[in-house]
PDB file of N, CA and C in Angstrom:
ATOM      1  N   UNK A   1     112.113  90.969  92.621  1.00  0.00           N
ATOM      2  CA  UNK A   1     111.965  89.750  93.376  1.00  0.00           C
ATOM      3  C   UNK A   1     110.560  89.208  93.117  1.00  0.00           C
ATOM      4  N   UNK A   2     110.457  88.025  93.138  1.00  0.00           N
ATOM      5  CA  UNK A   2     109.323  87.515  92.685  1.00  0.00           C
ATOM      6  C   UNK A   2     109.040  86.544  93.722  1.00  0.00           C
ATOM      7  N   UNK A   3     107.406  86.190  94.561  1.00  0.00           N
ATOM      8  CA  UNK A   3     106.825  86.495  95.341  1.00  0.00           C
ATOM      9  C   UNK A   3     105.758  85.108  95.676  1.00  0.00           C
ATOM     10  N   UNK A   4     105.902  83.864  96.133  1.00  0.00           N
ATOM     11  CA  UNK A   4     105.009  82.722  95.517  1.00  0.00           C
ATOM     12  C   UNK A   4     103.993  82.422  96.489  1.00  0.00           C
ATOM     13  N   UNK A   5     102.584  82.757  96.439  1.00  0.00           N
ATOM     14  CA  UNK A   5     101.851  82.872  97.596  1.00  0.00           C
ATOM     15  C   UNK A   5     102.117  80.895  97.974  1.00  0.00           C
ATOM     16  N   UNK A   6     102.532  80.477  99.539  1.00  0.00           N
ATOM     17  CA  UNK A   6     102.120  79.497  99.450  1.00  0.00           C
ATOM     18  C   UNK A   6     100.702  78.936 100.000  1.00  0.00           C
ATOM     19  N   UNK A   7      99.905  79.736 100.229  1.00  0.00           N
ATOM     20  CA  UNK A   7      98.647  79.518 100.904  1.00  0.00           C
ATOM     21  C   UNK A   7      98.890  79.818 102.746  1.00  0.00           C
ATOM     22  N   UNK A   8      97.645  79.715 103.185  1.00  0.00           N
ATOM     23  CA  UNK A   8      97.097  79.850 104.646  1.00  0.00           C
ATOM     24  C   UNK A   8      98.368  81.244 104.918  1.00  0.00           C
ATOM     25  N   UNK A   9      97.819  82.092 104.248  1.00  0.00           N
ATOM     26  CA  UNK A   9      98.483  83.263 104.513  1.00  0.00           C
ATOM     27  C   UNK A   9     100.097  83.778 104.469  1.00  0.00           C
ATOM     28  N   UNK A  10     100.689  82.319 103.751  1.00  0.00           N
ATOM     29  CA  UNK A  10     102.240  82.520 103.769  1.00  0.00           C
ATOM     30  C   UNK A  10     102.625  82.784 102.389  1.00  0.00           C
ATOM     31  N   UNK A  11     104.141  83.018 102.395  1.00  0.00           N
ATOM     32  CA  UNK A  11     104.578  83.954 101.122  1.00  0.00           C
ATOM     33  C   UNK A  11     105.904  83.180 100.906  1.00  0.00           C
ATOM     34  N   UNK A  12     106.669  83.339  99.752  1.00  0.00           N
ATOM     35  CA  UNK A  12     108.259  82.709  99.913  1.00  0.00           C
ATOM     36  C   UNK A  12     108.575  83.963  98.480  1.00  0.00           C
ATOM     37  N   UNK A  13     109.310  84.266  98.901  1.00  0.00           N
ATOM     38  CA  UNK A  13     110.447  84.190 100.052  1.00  0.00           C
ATOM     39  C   UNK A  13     109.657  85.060 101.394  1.00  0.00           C
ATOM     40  N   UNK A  14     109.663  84.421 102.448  1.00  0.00           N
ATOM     41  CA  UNK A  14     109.388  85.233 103.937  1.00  0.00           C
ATOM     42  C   UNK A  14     108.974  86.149 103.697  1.00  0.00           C
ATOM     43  N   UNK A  15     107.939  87.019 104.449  1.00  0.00           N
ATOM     44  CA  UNK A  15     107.462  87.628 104.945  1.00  0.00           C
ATOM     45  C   UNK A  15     107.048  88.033 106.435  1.00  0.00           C
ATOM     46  N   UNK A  16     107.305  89.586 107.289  1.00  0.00           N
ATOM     47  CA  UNK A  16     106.650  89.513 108.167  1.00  0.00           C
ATOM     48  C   UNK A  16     105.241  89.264 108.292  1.00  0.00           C
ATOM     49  N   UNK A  17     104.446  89.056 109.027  1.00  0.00           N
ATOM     50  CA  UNK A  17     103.060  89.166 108.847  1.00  0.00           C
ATOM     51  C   UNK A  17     103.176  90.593 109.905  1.00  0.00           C
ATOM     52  N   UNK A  18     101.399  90.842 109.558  1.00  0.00           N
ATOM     53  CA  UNK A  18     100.963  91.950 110.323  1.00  0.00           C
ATOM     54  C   UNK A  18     101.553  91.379 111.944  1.00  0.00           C
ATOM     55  N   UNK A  19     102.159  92.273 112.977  1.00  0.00           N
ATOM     56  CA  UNK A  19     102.966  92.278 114.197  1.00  0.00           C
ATOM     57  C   UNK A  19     103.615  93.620 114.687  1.00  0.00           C
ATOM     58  N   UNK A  20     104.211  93.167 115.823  1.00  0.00           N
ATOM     59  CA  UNK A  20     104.770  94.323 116.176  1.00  0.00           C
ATOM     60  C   UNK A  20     106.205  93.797 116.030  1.00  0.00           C
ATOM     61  N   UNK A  21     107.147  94.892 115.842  1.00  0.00           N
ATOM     62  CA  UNK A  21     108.870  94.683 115.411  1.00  0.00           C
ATOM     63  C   UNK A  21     109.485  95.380 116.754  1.00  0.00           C
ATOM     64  N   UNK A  22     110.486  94.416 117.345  1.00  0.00           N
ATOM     65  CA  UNK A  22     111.494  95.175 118.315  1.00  0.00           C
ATOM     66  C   UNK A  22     112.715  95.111 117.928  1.00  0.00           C
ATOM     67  N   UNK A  23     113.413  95.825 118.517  1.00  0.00           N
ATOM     68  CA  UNK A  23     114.953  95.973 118.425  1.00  0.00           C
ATOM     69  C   UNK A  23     115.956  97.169 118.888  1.00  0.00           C
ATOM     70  N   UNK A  24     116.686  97.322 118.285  1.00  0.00           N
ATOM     71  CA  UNK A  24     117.830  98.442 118.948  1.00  0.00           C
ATOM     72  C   UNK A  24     117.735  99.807 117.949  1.00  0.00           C
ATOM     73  N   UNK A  25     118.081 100.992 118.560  1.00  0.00           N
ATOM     74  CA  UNK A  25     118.602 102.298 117.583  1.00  0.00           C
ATOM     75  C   UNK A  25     119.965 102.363 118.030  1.00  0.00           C
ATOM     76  N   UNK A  26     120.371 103.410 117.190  1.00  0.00           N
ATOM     77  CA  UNK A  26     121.794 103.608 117.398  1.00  0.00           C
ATOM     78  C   UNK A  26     122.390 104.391 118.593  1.00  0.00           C
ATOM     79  N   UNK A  27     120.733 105.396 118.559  1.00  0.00           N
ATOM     80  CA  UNK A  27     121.041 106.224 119.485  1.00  0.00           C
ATOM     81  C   UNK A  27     120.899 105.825 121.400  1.00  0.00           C
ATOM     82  N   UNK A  28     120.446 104.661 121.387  1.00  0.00           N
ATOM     83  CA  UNK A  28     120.263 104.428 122.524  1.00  0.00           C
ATOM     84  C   UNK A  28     121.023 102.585 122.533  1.00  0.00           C
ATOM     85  N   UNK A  29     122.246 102.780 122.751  1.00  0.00           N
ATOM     86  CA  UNK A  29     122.821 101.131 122.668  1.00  0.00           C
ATOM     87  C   UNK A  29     122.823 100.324 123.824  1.00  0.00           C
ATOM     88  N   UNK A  30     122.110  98.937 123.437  1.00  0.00           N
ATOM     89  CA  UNK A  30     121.841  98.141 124.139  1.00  0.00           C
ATOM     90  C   UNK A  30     120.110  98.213 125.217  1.00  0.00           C
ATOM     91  N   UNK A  31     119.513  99.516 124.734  1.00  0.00           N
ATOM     92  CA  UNK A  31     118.093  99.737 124.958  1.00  0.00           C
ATOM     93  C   UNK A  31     117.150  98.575 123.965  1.00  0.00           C
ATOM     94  N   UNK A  32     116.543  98.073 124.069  1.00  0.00           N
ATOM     95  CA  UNK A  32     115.262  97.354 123.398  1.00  0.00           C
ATOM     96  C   UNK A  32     114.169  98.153 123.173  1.00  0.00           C
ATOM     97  N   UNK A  33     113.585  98.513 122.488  1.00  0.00           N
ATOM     98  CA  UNK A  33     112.417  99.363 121.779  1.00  0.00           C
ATOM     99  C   UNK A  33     111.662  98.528 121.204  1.00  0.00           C
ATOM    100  N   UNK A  34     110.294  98.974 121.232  1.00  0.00           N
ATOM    101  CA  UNK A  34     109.313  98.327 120.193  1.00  0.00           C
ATOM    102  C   UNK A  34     109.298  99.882 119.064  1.00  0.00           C
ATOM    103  N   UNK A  35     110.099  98.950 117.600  1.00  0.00           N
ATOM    104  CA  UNK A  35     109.982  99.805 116.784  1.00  0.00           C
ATOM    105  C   UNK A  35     108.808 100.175 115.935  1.00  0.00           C
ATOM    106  N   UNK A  36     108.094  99.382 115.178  1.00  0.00           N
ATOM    107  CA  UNK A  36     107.079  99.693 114.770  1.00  0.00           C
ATOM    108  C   UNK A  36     105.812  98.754 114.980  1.00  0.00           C
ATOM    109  N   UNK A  37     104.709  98.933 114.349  1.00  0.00           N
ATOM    110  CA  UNK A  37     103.489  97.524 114.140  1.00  0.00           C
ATOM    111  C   UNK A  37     103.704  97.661 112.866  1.00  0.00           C
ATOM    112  N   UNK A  38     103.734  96.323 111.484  1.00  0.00           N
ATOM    113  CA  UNK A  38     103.572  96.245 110.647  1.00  0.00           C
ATOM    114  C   UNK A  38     101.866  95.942 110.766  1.00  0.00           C
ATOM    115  N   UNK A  39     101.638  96.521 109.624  1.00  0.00           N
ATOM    116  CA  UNK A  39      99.499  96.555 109.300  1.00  0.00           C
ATOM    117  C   UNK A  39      99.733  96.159 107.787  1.00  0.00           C
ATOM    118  N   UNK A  40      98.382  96.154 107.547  1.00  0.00           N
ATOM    119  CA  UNK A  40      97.998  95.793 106.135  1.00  0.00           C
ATOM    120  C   UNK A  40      98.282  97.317 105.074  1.00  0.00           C
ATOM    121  N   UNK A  41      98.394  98.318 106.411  1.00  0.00           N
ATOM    122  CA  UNK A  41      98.123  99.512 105.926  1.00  0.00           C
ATOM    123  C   UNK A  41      99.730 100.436 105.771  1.00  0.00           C
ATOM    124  N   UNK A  42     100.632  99.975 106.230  1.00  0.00           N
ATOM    125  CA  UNK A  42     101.894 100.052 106.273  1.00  0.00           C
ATOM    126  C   UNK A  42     102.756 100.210 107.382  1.00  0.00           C
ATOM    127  N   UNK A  43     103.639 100.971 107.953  1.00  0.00           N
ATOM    128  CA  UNK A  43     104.345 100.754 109.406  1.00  0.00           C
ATOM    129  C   UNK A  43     103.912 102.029 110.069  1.00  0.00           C
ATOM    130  N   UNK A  44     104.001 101.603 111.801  1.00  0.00           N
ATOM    131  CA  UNK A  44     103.446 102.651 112.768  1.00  0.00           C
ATOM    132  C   UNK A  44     104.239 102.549 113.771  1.00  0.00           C
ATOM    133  N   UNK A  45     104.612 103.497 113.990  1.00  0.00           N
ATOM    134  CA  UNK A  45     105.586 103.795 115.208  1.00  0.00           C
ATOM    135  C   UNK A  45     105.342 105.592 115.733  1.00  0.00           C
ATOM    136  N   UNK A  46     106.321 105.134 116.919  1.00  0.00           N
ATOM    137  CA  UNK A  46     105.832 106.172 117.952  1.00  0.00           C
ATOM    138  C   UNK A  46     105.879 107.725 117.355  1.00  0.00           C
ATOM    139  N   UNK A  47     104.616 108.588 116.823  1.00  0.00           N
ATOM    140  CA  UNK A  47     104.522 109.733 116.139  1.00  0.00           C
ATOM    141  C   UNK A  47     104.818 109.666 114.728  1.00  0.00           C
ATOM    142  N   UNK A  48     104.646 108.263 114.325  1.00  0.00           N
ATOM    143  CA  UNK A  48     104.928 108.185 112.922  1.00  0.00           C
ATOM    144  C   UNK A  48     104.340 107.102 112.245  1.00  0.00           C
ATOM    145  N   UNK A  49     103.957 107.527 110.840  1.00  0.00           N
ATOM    146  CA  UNK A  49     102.730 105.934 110.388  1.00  0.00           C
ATOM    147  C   UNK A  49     103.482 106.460 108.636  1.00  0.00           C
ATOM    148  N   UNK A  50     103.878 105.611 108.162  1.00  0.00           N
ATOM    149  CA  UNK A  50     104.375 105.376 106.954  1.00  0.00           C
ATOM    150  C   UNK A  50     103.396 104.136 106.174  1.00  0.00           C
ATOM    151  N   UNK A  51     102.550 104.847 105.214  1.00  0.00           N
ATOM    152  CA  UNK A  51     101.619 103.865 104.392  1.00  0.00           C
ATOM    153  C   UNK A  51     102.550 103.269 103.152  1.00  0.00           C
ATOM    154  N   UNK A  52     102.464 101.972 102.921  1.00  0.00           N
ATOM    155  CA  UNK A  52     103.181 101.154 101.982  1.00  0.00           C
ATOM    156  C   UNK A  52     103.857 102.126 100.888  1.00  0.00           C
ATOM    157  N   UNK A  53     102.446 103.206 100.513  1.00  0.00           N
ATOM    158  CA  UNK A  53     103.038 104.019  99.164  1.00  0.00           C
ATOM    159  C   UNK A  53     103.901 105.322  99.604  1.00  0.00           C
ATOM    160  N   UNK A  54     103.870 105.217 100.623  1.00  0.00           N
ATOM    161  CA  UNK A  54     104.866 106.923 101.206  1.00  0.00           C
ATOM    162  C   UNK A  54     106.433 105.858 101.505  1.00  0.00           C
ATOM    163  N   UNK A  55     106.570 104.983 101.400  1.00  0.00           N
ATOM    164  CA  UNK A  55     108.074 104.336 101.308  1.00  0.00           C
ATOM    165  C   UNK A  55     108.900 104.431  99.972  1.00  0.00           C
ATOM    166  N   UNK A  56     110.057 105.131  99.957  1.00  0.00           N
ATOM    167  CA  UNK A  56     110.628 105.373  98.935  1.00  0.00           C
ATOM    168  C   UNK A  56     111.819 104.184  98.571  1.00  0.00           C
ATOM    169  N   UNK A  57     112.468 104.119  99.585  1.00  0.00           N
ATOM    170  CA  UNK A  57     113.246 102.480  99.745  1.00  0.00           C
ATOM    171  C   UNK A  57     114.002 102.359 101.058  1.00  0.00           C
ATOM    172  N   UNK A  58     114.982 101.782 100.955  1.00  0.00           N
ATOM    173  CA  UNK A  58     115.495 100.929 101.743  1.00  0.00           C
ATOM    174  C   UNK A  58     116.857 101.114 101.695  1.00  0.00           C
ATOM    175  N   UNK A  59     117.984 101.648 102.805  1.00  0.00           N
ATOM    176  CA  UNK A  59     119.668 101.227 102.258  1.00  0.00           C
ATOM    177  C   UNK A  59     119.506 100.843 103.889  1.00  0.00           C
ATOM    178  N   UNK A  60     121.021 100.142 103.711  1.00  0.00           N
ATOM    179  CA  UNK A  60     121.649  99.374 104.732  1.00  0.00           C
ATOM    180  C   UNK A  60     123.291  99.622 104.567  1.00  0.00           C
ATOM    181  N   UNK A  61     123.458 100.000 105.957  1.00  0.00           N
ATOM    182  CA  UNK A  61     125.059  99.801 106.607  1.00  0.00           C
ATOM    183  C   UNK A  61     125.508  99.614 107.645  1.00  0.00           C
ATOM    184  N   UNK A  62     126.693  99.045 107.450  1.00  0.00           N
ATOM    185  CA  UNK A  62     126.860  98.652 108.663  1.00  0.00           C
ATOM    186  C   UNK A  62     126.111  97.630 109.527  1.00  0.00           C
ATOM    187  N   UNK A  63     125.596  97.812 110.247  1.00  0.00           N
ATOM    188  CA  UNK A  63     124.490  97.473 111.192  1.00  0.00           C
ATOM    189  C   UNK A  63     123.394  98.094 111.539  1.00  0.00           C
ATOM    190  N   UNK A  64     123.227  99.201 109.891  1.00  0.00           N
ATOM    191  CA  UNK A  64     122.354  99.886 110.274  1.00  0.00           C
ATOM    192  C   UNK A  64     120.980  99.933 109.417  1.00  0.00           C
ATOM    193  N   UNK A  65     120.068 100.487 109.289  1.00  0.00           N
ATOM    194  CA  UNK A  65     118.861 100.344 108.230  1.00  0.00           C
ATOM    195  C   UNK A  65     118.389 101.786 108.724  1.00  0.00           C
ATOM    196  N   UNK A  66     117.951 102.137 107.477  1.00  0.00           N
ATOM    197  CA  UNK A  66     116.926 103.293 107.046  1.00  0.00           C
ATOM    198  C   UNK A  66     115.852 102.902 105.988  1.00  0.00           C
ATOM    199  N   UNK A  67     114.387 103.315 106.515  1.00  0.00           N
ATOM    200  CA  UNK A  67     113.085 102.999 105.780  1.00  0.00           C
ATOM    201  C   UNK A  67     113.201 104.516 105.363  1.00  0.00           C
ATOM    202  N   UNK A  68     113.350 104.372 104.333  1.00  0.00           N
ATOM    203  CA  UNK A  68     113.201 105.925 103.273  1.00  0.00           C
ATOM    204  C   UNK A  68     111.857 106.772 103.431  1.00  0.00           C
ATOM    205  N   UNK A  69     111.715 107.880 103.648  1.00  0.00           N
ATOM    206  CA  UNK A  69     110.186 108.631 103.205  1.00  0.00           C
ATOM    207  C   UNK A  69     110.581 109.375 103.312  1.00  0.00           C
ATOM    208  N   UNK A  70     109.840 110.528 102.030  1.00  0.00           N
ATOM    209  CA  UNK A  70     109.974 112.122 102.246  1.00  0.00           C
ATOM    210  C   UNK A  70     108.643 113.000 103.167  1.00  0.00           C
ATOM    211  N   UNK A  71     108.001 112.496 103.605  1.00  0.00           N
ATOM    212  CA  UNK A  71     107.068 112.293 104.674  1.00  0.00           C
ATOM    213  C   UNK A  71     107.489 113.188 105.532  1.00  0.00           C
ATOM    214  N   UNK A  72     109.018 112.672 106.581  1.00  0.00           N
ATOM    215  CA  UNK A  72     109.182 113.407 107.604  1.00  0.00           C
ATOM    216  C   UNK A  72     110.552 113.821 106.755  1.00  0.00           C
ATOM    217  N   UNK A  73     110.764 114.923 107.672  1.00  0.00           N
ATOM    218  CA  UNK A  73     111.801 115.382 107.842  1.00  0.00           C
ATOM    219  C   UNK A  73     112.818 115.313 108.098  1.00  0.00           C
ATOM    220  N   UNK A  74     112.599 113.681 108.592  1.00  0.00           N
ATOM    221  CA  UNK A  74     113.952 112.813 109.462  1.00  0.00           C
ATOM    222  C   UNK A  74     114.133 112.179 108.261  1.00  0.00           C
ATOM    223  N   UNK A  75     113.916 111.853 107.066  1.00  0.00           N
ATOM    224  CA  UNK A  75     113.880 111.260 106.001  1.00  0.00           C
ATOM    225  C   UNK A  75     113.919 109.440 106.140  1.00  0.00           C
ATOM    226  N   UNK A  76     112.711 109.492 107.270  1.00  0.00           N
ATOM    227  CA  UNK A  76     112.343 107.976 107.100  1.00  0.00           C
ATOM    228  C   UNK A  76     113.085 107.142 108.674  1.00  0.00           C
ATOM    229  N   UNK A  77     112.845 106.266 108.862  1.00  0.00           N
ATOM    230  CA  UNK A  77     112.951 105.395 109.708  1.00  0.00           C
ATOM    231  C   UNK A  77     113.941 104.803 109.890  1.00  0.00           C
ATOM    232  N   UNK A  78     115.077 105.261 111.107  1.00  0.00           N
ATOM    233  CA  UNK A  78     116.471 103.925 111.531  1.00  0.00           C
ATOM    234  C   UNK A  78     116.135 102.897 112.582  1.00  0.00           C
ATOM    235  N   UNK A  79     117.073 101.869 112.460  1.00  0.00           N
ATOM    236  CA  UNK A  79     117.078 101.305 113.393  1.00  0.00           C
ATOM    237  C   UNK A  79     118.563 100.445 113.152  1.00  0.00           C
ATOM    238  N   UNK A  80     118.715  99.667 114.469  1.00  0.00           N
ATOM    239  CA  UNK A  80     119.806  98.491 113.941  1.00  0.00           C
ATOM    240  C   UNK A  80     119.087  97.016 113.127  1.00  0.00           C
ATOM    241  N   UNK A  81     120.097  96.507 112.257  1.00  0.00           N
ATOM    242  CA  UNK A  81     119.590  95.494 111.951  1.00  0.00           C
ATOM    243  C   UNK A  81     120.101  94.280 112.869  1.00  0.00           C
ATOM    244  N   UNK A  82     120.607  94.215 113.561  1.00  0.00           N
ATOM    245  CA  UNK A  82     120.869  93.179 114.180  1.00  0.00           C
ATOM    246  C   UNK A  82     120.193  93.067 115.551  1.00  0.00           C
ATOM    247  N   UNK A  83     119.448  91.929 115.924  1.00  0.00           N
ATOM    248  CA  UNK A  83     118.462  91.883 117.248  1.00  0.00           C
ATOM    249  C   UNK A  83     116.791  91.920 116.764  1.00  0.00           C
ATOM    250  N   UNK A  84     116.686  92.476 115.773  1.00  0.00           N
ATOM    251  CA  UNK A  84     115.227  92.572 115.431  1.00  0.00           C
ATOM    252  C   UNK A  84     114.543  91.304 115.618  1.00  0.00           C
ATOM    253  N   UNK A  85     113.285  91.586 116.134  1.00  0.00           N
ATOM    254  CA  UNK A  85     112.349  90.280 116.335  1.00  0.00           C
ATOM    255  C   UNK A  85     110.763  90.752 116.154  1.00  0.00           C
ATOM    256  N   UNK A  86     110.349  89.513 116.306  1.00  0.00           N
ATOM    257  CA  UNK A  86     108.614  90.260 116.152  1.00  0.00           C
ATOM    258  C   UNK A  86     108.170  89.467 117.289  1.00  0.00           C
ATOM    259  N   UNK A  87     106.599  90.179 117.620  1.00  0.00           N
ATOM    260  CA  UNK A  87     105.672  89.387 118.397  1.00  0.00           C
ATOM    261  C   UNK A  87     104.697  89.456 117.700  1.00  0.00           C
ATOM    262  N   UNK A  88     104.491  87.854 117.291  1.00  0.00           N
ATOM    263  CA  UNK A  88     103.085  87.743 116.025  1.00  0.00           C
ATOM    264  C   UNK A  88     101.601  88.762 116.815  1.00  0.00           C
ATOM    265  N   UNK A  89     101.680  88.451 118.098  1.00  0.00           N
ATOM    266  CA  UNK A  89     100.700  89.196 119.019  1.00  0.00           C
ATOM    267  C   UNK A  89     100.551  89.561 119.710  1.00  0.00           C
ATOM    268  N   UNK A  90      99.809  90.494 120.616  1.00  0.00           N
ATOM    269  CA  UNK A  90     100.321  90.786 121.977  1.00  0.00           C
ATOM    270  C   UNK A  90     100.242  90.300 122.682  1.00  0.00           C
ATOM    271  N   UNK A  91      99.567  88.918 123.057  1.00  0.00           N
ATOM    272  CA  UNK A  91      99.959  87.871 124.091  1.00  0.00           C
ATOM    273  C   UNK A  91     100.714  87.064 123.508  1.00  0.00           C
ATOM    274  N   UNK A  92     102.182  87.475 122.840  1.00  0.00           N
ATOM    275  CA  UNK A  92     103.007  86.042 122.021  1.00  0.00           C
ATOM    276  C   UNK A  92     104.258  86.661 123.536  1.00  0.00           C
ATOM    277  N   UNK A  93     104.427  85.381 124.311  1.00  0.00           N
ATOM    278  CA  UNK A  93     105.989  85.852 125.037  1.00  0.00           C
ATOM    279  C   UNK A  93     106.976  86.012 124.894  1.00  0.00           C
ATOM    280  N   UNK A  94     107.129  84.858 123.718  1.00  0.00           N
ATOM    281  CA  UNK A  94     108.295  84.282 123.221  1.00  0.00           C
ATOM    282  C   UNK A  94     108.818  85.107 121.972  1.00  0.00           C
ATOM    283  N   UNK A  95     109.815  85.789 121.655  1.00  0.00           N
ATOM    284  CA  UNK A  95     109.789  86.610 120.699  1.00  0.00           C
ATOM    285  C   UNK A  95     110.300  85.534 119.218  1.00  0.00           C
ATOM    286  N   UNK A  96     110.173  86.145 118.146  1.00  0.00           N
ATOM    287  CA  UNK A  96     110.362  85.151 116.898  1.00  0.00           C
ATOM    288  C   UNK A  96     110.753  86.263 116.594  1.00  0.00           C
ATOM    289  N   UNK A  97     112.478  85.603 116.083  1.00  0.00           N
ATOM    290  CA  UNK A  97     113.502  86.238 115.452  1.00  0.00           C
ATOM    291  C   UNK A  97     113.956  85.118 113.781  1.00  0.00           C
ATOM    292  N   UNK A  98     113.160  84.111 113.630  1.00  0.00           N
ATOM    293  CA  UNK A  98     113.806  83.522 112.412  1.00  0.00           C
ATOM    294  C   UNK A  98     111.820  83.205 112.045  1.00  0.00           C
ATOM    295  N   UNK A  99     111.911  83.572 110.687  1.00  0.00           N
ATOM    296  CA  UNK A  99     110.618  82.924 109.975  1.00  0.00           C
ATOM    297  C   UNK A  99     111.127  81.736 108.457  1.00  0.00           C
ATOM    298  N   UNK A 100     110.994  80.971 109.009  1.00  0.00           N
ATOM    299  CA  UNK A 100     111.367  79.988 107.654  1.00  0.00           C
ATOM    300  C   UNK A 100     112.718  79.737 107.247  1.00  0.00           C
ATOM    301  N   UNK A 101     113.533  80.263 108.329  1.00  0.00           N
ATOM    302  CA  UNK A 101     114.782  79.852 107.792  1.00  0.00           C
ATOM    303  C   UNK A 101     115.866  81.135 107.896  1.00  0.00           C
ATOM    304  N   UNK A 102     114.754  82.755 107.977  1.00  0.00           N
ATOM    305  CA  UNK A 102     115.263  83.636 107.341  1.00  0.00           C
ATOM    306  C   UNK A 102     115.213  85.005 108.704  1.00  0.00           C
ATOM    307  N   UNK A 103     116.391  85.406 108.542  1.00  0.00           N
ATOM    308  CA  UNK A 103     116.089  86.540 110.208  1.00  0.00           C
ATOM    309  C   UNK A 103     114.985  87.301 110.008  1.00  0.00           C
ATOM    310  N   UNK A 104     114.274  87.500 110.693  1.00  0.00           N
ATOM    311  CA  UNK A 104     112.921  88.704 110.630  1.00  0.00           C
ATOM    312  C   UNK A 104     113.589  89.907 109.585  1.00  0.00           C
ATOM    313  N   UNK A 105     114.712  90.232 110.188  1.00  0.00           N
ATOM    314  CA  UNK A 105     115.198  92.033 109.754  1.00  0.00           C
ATOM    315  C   UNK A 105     114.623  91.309 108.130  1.00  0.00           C
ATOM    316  N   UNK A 106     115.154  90.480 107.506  1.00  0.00           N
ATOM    317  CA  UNK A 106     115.126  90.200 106.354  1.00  0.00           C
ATOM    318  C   UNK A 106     113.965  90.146 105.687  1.00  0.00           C
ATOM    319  N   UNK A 107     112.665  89.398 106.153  1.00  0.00           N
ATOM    320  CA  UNK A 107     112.018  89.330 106.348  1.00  0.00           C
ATOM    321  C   UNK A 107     110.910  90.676 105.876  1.00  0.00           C
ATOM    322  N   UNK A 108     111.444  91.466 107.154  1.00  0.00           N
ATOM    323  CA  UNK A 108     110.528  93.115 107.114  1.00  0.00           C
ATOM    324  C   UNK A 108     110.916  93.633 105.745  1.00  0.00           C
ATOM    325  N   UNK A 109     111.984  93.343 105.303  1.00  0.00           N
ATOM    326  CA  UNK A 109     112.613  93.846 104.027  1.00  0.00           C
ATOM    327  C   UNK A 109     111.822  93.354 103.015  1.00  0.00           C
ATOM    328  N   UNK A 110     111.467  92.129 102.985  1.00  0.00           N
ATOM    329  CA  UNK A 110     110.657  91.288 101.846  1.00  0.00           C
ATOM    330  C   UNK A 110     109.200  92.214 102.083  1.00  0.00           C
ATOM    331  N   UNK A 111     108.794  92.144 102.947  1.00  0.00           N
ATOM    332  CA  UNK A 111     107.201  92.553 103.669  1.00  0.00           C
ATOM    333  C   UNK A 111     107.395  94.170 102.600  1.00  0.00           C
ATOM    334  N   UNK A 112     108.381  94.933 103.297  1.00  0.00           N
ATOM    335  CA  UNK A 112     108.247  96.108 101.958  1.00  0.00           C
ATOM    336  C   UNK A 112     108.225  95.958 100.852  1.00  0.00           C
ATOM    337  N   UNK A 113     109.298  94.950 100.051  1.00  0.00           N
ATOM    338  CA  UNK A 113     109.164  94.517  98.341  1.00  0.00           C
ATOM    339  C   UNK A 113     108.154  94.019  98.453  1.00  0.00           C
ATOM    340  N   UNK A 114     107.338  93.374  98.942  1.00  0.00           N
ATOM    341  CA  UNK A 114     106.177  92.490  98.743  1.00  0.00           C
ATOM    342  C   UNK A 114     105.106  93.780  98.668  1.00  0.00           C
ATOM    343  N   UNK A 115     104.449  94.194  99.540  1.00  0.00           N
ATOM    344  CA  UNK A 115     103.822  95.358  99.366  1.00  0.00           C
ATOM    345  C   UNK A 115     103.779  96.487  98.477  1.00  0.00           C
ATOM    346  N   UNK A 116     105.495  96.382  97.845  1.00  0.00           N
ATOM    347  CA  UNK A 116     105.555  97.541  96.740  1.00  0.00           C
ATOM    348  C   UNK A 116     105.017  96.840  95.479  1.00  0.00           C
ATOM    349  N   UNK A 117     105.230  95.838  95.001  1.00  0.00           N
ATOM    350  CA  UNK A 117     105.062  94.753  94.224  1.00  0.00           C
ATOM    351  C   UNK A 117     103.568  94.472  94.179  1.00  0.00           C
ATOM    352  N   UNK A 118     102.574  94.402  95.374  1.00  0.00           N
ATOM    353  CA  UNK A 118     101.195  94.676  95.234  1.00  0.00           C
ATOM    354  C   UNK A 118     100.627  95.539  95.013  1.00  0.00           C
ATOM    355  N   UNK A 119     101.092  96.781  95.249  1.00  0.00           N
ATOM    356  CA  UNK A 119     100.547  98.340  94.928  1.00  0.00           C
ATOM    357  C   UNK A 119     100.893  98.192  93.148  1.00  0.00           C
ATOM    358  N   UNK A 120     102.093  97.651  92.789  1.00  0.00           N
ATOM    359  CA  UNK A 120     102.514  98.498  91.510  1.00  0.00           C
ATOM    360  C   UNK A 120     101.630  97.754  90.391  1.00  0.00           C
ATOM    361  N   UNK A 121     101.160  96.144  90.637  1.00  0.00           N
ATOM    362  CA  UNK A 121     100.401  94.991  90.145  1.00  0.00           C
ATOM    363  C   UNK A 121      98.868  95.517  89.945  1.00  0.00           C
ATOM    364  N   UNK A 122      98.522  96.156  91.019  1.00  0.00           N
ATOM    365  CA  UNK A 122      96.910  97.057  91.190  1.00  0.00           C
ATOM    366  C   UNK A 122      97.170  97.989  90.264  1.00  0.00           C
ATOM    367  N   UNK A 123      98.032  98.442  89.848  1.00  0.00           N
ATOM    368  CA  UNK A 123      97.813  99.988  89.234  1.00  0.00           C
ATOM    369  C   UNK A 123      97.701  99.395  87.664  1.00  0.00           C
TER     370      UNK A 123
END
């Protein structure tokens, strides 16, 4: 995927920006969670911090998502994809579930290709 900075910090195709991500697990239905903070430095969640380069990839089913790492033992990060939203900040009330057209979940997905795509460009 290829990546077109448009200036004042934006990207196309979408990107999350640095935020925090909420949404659902499987294991707890119809609970709301704050799943991770996206950073410059990669994702953080509760007892767990996955740096851009410890992400191996990405599958999807169902309604479901896994962030790959051989890191833990849980082999990486679930959640549902449907409901995800961000709060650009911690005083944002209003949650933002569409950036540019495009659902966040989608979005966080780009934010990983985008990041893998900057690591692999540096090397």
């Amino acid at each position: 995927m290829e990546f077109v900075d448009k200036g004042n910090g934006r990207v196309w195709p979408p990107i999350v920006p640095d935020c925090s991500v909420h949404g659902y697990i499987a294991e707890a239905p119809g609970l709301l969670f704050e799943l991770m903070n996206v950073s410059e430095f990669g994702l953080i969640c509760e007892g767990a911090c996955l740096l851009w380069s410890e992400i191996e990839g990405v599958s999807l089913s169902d309604n479901g998502c896994v962030i790959h790492s051989g890191k833990y033992t849980s082999g990486g990060l679930r959640f549902q994809s449907d409901g995800v939203f961000i709060r650009p900040n911690a005083d944002a009330s209003i949650p933002v579930n569409m950036i540019d057209g495009y659902p966040v979940f989608y979005c966080l997905l780009n934010r990983i290709s985008y990041e893998n795509r900057q690591m692999n460009q540096a090397e």
